[in-house]
C-alpha atoms as a PDB file:
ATOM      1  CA  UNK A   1      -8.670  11.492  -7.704  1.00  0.00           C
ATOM      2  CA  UNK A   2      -8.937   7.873  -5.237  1.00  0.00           C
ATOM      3  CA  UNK A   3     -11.522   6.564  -7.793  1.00  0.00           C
ATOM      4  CA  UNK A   4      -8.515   6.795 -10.999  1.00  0.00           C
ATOM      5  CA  UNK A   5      -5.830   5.542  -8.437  1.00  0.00           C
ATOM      6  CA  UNK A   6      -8.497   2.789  -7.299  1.00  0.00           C
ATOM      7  CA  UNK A   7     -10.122   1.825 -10.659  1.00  0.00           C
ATOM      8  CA  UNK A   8      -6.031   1.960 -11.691  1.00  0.00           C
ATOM      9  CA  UNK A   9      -4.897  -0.933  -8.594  1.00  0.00           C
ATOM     10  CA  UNK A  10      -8.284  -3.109  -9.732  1.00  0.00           C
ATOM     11  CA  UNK A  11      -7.265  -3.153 -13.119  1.00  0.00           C
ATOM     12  CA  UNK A  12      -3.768  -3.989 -12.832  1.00  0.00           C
ATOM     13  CA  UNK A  13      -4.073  -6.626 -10.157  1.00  0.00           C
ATOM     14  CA  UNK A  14      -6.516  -8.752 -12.673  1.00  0.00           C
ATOM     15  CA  UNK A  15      -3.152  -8.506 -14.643  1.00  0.00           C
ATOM     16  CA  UNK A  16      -1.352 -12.031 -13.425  1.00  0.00           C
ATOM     17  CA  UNK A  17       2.597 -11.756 -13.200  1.00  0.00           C
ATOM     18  CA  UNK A  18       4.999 -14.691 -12.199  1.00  0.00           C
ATOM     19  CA  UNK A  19       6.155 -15.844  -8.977  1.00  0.00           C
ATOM     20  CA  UNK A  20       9.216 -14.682 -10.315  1.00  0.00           C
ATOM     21  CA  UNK A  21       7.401 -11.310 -11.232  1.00  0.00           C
ATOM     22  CA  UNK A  22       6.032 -10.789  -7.726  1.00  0.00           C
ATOM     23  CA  UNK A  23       9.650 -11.268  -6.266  1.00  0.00           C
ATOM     24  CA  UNK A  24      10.632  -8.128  -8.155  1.00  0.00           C
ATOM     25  CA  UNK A  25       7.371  -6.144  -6.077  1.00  0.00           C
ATOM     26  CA  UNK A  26       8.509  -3.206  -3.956  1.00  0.00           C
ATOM     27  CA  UNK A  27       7.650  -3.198  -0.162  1.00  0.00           C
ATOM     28  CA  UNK A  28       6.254   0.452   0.142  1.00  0.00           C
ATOM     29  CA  UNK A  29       6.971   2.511   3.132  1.00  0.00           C
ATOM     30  CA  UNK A  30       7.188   6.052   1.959  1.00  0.00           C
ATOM     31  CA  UNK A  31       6.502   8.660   3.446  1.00  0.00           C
ATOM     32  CA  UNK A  32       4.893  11.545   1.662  1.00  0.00           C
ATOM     33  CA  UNK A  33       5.883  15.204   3.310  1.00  0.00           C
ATOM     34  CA  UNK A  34       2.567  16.426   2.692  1.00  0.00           C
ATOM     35  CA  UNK A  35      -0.966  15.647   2.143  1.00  0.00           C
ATOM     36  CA  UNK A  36      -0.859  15.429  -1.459  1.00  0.00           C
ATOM     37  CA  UNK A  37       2.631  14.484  -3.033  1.00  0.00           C
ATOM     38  CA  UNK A  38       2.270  10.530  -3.146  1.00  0.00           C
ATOM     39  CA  UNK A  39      -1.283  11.040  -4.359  1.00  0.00           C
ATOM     40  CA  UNK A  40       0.205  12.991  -7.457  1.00  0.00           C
ATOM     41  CA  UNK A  41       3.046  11.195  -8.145  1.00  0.00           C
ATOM     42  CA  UNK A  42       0.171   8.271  -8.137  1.00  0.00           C
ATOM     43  CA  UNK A  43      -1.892   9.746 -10.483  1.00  0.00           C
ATOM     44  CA  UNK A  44       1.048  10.886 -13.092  1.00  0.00           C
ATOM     45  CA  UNK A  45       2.126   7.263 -13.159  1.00  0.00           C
ATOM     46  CA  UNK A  46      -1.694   5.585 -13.607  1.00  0.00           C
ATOM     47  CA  UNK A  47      -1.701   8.353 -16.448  1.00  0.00           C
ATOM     48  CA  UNK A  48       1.472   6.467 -18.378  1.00  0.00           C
ATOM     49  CA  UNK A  49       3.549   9.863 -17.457  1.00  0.00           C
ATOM     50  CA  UNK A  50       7.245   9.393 -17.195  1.00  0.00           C
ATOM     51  CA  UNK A  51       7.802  10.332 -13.747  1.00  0.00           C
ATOM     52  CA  UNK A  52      11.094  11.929 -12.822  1.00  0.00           C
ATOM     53  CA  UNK A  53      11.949  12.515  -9.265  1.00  0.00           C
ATOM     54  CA  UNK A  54      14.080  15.143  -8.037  1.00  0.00           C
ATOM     55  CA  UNK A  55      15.814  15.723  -4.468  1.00  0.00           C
ATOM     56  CA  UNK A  56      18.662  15.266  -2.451  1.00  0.00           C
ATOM     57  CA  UNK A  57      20.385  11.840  -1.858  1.00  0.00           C
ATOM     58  CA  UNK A  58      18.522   9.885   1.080  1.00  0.00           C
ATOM     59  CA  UNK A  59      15.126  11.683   0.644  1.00  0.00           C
ATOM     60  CA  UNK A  60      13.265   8.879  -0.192  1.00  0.00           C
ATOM     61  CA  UNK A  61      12.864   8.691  -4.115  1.00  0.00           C
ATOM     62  CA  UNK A  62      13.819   4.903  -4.336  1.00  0.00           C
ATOM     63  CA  UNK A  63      11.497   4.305  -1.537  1.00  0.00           C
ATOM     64  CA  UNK A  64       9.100   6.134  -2.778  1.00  0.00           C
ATOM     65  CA  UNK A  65       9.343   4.057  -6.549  1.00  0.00           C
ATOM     66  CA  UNK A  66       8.797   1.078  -4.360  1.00  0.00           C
ATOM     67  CA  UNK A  67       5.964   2.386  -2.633  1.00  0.00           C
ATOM     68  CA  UNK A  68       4.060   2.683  -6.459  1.00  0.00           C
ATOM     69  CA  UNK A  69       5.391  -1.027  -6.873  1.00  0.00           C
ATOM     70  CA  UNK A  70       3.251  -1.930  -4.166  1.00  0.00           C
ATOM     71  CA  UNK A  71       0.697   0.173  -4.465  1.00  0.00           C
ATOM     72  CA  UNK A  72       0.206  -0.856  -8.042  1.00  0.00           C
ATOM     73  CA  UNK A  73       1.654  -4.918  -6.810  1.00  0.00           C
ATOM     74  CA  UNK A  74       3.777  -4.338 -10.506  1.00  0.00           C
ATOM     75  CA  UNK A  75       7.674  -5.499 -10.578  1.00  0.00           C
ATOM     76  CA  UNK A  76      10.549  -3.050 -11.253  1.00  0.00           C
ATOM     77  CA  UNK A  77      13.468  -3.471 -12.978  1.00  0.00           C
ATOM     78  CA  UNK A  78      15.718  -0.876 -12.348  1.00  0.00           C
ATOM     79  CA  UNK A  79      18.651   0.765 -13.766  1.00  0.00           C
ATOM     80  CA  UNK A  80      21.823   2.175 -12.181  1.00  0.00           C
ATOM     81  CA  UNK A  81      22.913   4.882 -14.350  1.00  0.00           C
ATOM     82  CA  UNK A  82      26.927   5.788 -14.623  1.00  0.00           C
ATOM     83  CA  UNK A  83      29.187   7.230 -17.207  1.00  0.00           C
ATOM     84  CA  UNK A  84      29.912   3.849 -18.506  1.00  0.00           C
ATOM     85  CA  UNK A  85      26.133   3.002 -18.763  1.00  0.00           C
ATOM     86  CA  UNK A  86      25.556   1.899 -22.457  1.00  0.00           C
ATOM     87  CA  UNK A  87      23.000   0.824 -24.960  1.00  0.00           C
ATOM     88  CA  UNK A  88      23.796  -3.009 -24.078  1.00  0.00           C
ATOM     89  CA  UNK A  89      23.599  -2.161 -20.349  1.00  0.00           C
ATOM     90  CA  UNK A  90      19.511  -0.194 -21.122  1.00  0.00           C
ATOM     91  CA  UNK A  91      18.712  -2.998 -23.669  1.00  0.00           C
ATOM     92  CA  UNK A  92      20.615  -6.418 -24.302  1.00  0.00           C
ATOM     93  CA  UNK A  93      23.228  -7.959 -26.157  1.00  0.00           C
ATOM     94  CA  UNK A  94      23.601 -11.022 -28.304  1.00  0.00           C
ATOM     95  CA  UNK A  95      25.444 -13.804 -26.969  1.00  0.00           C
ATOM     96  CA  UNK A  96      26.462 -17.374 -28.170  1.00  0.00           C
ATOM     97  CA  UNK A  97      24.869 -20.155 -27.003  1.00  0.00           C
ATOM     98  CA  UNK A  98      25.249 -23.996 -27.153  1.00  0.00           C
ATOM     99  CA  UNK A  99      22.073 -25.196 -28.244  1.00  0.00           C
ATOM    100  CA  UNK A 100      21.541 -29.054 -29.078  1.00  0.00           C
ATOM    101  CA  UNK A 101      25.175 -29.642 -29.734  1.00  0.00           C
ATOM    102  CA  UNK A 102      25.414 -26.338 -32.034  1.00  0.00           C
ATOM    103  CA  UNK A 103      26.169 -22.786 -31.600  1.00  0.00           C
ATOM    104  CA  UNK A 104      24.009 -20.251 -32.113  1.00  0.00           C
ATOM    105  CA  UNK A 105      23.169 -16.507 -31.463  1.00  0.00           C
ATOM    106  CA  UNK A 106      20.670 -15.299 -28.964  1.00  0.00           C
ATOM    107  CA  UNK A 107      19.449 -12.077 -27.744  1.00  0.00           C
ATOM    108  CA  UNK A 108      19.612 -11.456 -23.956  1.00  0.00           C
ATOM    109  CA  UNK A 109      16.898  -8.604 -23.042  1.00  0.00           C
ATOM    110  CA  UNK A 110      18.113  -5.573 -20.453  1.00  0.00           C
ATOM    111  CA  UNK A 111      15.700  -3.742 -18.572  1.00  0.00           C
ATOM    112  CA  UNK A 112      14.276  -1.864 -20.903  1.00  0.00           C
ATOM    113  CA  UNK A 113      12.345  -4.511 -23.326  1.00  0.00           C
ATOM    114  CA  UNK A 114      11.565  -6.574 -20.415  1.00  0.00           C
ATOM    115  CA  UNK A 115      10.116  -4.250 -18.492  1.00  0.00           C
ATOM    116  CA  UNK A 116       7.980  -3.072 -21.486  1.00  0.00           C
ATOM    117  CA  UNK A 117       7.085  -6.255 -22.851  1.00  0.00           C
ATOM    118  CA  UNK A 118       5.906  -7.637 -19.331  1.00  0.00           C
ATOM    119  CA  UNK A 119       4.257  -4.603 -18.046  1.00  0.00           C
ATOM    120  CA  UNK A 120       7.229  -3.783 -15.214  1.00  0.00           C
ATOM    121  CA  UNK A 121       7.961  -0.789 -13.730  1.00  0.00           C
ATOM    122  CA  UNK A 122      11.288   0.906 -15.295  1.00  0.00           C
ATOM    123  CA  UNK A 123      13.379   2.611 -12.584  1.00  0.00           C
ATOM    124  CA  UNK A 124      16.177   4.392 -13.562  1.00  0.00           C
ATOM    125  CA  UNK A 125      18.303   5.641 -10.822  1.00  0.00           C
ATOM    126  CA  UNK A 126      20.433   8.752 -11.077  1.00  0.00           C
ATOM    127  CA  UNK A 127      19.529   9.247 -14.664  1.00  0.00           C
ATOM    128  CA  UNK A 128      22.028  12.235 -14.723  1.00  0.00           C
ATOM    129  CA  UNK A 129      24.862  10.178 -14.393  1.00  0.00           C
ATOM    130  CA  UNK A 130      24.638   8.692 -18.029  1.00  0.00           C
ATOM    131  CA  UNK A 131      26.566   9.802 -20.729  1.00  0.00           C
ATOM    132  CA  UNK A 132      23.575  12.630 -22.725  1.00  0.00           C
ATOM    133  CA  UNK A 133      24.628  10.631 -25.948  1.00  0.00           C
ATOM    134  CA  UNK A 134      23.351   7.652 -24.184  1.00  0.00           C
ATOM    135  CA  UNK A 135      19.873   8.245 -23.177  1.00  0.00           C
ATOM    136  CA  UNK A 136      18.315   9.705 -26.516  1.00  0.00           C
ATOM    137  CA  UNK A 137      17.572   5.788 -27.348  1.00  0.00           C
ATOM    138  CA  UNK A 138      14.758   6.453 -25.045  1.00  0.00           C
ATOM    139  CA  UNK A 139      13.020   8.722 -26.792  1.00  0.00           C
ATOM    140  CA  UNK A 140      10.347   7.041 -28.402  1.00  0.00           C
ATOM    141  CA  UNK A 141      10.138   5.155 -25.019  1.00  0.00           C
ATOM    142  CA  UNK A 142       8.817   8.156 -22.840  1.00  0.00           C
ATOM    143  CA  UNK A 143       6.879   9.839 -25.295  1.00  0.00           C
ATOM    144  CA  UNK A 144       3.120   9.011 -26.428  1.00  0.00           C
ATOM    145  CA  UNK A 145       4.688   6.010 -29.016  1.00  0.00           C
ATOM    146  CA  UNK A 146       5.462   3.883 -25.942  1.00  0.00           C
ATOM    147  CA  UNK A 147       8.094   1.459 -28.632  1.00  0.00           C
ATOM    148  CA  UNK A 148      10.971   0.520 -29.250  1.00  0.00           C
ATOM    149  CA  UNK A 149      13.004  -0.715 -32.664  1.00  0.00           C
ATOM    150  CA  UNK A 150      15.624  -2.779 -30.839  1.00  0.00           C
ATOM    151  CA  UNK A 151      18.801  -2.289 -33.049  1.00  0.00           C
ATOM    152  CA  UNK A 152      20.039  -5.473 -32.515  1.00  0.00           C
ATOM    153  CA  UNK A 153      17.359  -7.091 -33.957  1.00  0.00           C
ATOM    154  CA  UNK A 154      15.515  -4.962 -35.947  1.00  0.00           C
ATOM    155  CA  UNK A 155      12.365  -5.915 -33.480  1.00  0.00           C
ATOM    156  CA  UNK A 156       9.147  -3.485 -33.228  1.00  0.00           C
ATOM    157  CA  UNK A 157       8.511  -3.369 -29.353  1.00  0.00           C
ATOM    158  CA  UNK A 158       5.367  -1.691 -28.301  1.00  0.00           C
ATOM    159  CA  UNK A 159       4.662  -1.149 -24.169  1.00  0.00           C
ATOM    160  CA  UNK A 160       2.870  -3.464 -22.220  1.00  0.00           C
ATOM    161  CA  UNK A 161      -0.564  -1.319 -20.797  1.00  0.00           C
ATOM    162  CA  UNK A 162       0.979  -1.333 -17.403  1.00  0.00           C
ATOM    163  CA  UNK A 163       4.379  -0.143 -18.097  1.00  0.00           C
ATOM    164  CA  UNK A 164       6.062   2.603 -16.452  1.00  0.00           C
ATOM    165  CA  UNK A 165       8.858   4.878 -15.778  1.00  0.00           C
ATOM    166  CA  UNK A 166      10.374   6.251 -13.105  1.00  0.00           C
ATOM    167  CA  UNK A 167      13.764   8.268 -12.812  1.00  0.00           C
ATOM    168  CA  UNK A 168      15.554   9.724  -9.726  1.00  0.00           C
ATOM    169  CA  UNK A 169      17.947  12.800 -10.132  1.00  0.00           C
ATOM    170  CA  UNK A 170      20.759  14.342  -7.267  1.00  0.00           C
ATOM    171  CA  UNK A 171      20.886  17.701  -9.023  1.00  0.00           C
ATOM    172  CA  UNK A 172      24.408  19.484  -8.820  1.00  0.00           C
ATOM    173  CA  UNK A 173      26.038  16.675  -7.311  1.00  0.00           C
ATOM    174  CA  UNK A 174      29.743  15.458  -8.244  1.00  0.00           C
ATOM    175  CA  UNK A 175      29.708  13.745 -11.206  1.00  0.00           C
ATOM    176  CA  UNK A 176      26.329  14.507 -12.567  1.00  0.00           C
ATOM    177  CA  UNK A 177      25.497  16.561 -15.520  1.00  0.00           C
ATOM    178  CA  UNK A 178      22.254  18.533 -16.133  1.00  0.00           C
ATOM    179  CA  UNK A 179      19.610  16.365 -18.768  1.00  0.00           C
ATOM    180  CA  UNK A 180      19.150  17.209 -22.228  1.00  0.00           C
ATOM    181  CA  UNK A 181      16.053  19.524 -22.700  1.00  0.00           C
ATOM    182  CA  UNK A 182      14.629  16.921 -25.353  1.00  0.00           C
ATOM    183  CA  UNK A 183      14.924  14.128 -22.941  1.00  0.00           C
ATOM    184  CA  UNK A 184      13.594  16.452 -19.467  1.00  0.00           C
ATOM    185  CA  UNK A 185      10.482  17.135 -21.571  1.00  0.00           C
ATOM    186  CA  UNK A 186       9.648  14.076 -21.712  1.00  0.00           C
ATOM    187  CA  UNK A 187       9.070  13.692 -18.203  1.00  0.00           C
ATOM    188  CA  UNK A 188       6.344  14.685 -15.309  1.00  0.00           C
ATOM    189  CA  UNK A 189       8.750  15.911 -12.417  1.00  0.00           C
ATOM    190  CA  UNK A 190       7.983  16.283  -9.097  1.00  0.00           C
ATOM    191  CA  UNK A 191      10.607  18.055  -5.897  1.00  0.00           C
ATOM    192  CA  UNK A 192      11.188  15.091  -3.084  1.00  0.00           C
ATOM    193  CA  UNK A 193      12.490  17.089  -0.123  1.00  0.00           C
ATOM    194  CA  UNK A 194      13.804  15.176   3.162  1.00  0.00           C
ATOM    195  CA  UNK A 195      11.151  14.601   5.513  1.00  0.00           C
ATOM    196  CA  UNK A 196      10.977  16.442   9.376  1.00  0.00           C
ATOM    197  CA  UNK A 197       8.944  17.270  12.302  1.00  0.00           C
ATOM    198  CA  UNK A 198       6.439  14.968  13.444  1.00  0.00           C
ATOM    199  CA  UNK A 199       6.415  12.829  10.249  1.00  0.00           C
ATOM    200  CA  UNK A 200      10.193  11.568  10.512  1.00  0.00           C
ATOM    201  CA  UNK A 201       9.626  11.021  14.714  1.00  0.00           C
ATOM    202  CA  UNK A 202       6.755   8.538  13.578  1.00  0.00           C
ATOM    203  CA  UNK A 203       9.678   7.139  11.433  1.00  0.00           C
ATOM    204  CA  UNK A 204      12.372   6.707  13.748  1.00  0.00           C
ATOM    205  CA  UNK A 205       9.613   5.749  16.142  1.00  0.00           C
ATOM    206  CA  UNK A 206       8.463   2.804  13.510  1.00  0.00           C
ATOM    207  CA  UNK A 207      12.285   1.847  12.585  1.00  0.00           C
ATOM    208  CA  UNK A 208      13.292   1.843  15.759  1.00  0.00           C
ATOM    209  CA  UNK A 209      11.300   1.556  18.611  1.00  0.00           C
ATOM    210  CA  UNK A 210      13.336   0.004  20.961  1.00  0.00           C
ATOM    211  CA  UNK A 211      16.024   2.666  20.971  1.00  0.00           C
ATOM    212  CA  UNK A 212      16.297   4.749  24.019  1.00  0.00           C
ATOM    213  CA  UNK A 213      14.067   7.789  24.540  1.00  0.00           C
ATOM    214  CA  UNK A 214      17.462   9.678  24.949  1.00  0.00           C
ATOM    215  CA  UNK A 215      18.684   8.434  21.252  1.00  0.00           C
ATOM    216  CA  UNK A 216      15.597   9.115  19.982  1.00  0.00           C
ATOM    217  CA  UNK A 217      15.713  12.719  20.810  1.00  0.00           C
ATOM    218  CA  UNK A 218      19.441  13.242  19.681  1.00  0.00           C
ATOM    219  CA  UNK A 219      18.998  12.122  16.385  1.00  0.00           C
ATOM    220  CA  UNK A 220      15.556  14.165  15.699  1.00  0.00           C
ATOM    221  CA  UNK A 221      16.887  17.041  17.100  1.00  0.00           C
ATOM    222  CA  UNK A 222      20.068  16.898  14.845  1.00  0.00           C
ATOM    223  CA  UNK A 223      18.116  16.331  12.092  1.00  0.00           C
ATOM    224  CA  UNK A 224      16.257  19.126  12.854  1.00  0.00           C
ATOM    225  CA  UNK A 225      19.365  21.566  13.061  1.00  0.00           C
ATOM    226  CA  UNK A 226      21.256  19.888  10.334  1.00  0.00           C
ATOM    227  CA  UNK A 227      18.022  20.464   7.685  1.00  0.00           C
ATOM    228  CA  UNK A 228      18.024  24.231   9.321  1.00  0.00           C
ATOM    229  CA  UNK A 229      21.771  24.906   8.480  1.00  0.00           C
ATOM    230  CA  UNK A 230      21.022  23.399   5.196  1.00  0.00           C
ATOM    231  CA  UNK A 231      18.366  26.167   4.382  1.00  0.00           C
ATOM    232  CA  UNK A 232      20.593  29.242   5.736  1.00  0.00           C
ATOM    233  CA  UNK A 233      23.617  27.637   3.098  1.00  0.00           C
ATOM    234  CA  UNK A 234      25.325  26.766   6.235  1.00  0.00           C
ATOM    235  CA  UNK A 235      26.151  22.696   4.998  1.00  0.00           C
ATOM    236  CA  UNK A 236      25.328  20.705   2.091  1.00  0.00           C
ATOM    237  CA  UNK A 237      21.897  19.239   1.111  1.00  0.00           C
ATOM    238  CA  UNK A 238      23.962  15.845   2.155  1.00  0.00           C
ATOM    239  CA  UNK A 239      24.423  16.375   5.624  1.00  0.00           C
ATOM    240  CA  UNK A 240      21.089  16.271   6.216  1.00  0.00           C
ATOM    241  CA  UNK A 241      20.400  12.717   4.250  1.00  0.00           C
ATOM    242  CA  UNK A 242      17.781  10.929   6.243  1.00  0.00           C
ATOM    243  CA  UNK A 243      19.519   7.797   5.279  1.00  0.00           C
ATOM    244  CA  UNK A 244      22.989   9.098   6.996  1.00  0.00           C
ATOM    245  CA  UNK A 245      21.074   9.891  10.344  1.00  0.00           C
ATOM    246  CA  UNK A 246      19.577   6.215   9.810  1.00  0.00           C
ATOM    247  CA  UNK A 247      23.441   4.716   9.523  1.00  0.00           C
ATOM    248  CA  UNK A 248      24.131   7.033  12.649  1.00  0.00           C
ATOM    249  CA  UNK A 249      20.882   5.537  14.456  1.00  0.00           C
ATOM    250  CA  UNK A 250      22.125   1.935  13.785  1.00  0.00           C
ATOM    251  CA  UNK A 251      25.910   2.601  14.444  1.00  0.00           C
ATOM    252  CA  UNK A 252      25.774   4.500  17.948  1.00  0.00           C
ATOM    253  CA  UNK A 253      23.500   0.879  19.186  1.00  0.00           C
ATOM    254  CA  UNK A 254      27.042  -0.487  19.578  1.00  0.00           C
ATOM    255  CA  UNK A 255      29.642   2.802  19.668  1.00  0.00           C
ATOM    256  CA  UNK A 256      29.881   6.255  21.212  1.00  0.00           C
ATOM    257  CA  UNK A 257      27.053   8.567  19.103  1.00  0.00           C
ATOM    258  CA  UNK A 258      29.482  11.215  18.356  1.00  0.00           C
ATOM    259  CA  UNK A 259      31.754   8.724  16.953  1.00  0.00           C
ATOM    260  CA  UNK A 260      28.785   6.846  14.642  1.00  0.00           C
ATOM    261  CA  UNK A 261      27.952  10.605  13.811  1.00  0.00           C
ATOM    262  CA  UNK A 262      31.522  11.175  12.671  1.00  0.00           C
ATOM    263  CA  UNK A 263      31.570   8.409  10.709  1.00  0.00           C
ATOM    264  CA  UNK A 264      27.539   8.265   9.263  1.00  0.00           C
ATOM    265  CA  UNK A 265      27.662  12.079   8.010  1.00  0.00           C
ATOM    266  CA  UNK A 266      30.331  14.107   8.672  1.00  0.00           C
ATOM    267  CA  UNK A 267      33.141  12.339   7.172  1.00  0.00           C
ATOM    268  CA  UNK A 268      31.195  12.026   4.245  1.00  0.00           C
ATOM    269  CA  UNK A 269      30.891  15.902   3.630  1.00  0.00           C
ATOM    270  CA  UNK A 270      34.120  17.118   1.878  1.00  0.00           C
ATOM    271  CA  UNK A 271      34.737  20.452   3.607  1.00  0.00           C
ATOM    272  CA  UNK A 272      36.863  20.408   6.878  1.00  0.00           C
ATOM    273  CA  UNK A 273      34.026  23.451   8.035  1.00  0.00           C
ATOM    274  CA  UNK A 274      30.511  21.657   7.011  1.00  0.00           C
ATOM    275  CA  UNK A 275      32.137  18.448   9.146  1.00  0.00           C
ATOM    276  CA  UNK A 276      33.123  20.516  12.274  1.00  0.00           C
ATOM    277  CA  UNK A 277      29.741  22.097  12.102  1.00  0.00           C
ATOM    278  CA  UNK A 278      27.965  18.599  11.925  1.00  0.00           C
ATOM    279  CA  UNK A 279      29.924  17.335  14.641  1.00  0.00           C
ATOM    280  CA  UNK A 280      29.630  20.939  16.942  1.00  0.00           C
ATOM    281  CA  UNK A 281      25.953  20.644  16.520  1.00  0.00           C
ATOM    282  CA  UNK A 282      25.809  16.457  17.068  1.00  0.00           C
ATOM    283  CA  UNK A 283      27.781  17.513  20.755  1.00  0.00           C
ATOM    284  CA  UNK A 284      25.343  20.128  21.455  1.00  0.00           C
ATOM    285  CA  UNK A 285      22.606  17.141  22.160  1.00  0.00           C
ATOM    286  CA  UNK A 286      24.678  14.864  24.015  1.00  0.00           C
ATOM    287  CA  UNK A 287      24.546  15.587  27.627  1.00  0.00           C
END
């Protein structure tokens, strides 16, 4: 399993990108909840399988597509998916251009045909969010054809041996809707859950290790409680965002932590209950 991932780093780093490539290289830093989830996720991508990545918002799956960028040192170009996400947006668009005292037409590549043609990393963030009619240009993207026709230009694309793609997914959130079958199939999926215990002290003890013994300890023990009501149906899978509790970390350096609380994660939940919970269990740790 090392020896593909290995053999998989060699070969792409004997690949030469840009300065303006490298720029585009993620910094790494996941954490993996187990002994075997980056390692898979690893393996799917050195395979050429569309990875999709499912889990809460604030579990890590961005971090964990940069983590592959460096592992892999290959650029991403990402894509922030939203109802008014369209083909233009995912591929290009013509444009006119003054060239030598004339106009003319040019072609302006998106995401998508730059990161096959130059062997990038395709991240496409809350993939859910796009319109269903949208995404089905993809198709032959994800699959074993690994093209493109651009229908702009009538252009025959065909992947780059390093490219890759990776989607995230908030499932059942506001404003998502579930993926079509056709398009799901197309990808390997793996569960990203939030992180606890002893592997999110080491990161609070890593992001910030100047806080106060006393912080420390309110925060992981929230985090702790918060991810325990979450399991009993007690609050929202967004309460316990690891990212919140990080805004909360940074915010009670210079206010009251109940107040940076209030204002990291509770007000962010939309029932009056799940936020008097969040803030009842927040006041239980402050002495």
């Amino acid at each position: 399993m090392i020896n593909l991932i290995e053999n998989e780093k060699k070969v792409r780093s004997n690949r030469i990108h840009s300065e303006e490539d490298q720029q585009l290289i993620g910094t790494g830093g996941y954490l993996s909840p187990n002994d075997y989830l980056l390692n898979d996720v690893l393996i799917a991508v050195t395979l050429k399988k569309p990875v999709l990545l499912k889990g809460p918002t604030g579990a890590g799956k961005t971090k964990l597509a940069e983590t592959i960028s460096q592992v892999f040192s290959q650029p991403v170009q990402s894509i922030n998916c939203s109802v008014d996400l369209d083909a233009e947006a995912l591929i290009g668009f013509k444009t006119i251009v003054l060239k030598d005292g004339h106009n003319s037409i040019e072609f302006i590549e998106g995401p998508v045909i730059e990161a096959m043609k130059k062997g990038h990393i395709l991240y496409i963030d809350e993939i859910n969010m796009a319109k269903s009619e949208t995404l089905p240009i993809l198709h032959s993207v994800l699959d074993y054809r690994r093209m493109f026709t651009n229908p702009f230009t009538g252009e025959v694309i065909k992947a780059h041996p390093d490219f890759s793609v990776i989607a995230a997914i908030n499932e059942g959130y506001i404003g998502t809707t579930p993926m079509n079958e056709a398009l799901k199939n197309r990808f390997v999926s793996f569960s990203i859950p939030y992180i606890s215990g002893g592997l999110l002290e080491n990161l609070w003890n890593a992001l910030y290790p100047t806080a106060s013994k006393e912080m420390h300890a309110l925060m992981l023990n929230l985090a702790e409680d918060l991810m325990s009501q979450v399991k009993q149906g007690l609050l929202s899978e967004e309460a316990a965002s690891i990212r919140s509790l990080q805004h909360a970390m940074e915010l009670a350096e210079y206010i009251e932590p109940i107040r940076a609380i209030k204002y990291a994660i509770a007000e962010k939940l939309e029932d009056e209950q799940e936020k008097k919970l969040v803030l009842e269990l927040a006041s239980s740790w402050i002495k």
